[in-house]
Protein backbone atom coordinates (compact mmCIF):
# COMPACT_ATOMS: atom_id res chain seq x y z
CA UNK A 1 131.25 96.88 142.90
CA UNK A 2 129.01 99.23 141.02
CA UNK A 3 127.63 97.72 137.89
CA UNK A 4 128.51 98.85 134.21
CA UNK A 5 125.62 101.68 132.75
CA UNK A 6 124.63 101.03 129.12
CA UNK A 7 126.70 103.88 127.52
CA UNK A 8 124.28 103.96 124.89
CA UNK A 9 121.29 104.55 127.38
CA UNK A 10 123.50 106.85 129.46
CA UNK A 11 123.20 109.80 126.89
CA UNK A 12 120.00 112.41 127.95
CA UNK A 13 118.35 112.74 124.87
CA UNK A 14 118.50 108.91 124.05
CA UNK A 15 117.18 108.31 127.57
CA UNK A 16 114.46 110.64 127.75
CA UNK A 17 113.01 109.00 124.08
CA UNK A 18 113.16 105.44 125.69
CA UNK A 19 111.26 106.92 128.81
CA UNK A 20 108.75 108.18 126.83
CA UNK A 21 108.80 104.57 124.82
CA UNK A 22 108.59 102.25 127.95
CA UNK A 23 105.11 104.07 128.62
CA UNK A 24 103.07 104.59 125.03
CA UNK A 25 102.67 101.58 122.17
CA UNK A 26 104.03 103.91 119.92
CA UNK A 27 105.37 107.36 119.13
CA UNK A 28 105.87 109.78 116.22
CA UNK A 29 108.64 111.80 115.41
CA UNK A 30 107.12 114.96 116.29
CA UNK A 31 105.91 114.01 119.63
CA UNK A 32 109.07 112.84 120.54
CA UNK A 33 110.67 115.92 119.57
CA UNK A 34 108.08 118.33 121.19
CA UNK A 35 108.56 116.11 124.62
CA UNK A 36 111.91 116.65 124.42
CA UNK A 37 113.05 119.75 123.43
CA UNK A 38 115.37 118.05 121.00
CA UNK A 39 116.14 119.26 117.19
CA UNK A 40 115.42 117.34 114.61
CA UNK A 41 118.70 116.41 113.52
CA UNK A 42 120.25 115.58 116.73
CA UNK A 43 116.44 113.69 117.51
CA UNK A 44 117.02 112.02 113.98
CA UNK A 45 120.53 110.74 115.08
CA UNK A 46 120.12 109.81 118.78
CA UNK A 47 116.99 107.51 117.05
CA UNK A 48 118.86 106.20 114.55
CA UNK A 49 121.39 104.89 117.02
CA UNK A 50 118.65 103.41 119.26
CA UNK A 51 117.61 101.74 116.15
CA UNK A 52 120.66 100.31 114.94
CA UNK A 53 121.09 98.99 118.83
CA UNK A 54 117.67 97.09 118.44
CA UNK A 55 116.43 98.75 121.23
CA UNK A 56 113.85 100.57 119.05
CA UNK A 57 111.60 99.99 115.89
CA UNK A 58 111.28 102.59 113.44
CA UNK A 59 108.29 102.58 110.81
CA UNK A 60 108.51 105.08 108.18
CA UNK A 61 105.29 105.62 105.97
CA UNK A 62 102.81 108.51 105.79
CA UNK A 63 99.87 110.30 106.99
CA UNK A 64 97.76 111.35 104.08
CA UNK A 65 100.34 113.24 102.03
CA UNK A 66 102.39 113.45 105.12
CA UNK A 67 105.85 112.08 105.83
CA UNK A 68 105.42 109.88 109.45
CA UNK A 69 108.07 108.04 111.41
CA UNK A 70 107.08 106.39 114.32
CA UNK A 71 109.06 104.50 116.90
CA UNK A 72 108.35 102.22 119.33
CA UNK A 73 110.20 100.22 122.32
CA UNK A 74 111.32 96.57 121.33
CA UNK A 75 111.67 93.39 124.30
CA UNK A 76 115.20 93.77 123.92
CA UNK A 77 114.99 97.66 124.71
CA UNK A 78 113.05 96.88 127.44
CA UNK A 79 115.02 94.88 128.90
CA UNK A 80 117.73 97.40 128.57
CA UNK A 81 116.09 99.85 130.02
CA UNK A 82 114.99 98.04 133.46
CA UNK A 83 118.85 97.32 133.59
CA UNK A 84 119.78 100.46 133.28
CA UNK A 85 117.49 101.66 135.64
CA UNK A 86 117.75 98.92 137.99
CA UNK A 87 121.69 99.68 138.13
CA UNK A 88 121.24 103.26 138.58
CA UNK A 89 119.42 102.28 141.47
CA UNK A 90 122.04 100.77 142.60
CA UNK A 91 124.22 104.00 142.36
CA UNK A 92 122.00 106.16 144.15
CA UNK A 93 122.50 103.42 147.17
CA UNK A 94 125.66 102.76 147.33
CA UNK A 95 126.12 104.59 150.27
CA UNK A 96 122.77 103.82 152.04
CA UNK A 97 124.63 100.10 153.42
């Protein structure tokens, strides 16, 4: 039997800003959006939910005068990650036995 994906992992957008997590300390806003196309609203919600999962840290402060959020990958997001990714793997071979 194929194993459960993380529904909240499963979505693109949230996936591609926990890629980008699992391999930088930390990330701004603005980077995040740039490497993924997203807008900001949808970026500010799909974060937001990431957040509220524990999966990410969110530090809001500022840059000079500047408004700055930056987020960055907690151990228990992590962890959720490699299982998602590790059950995915088992998807793509399923029919390799």
């Amino acid at each position: 039997m194929l194993p459960k994906l993380d529904p909240l992992l499963h979505s693109e957008l949230r996936l591609a800003v926990m890629s980008i997590l699992t391999g930088v300390d930390e990330a701004d806003f603005t980077y995040l959006k740039e490497q993924t196309g997203a807008t900001s609203g949808n970026l500010s919600v799909q974060i937001d939910k990431l957040a509220e999962a524990g999966y990410i840290a969110v530090e809001k402060g500022f840059r000079g005068k500047m408004p700055r959020t930056t987020c960055r990958i907690t151990p228990s997001g992590t962890e959720a990650f490699r299982a998602y990714v590790k059950a995915l793997k088992k998807y793509l071979n399923a029919g390799k036995s």
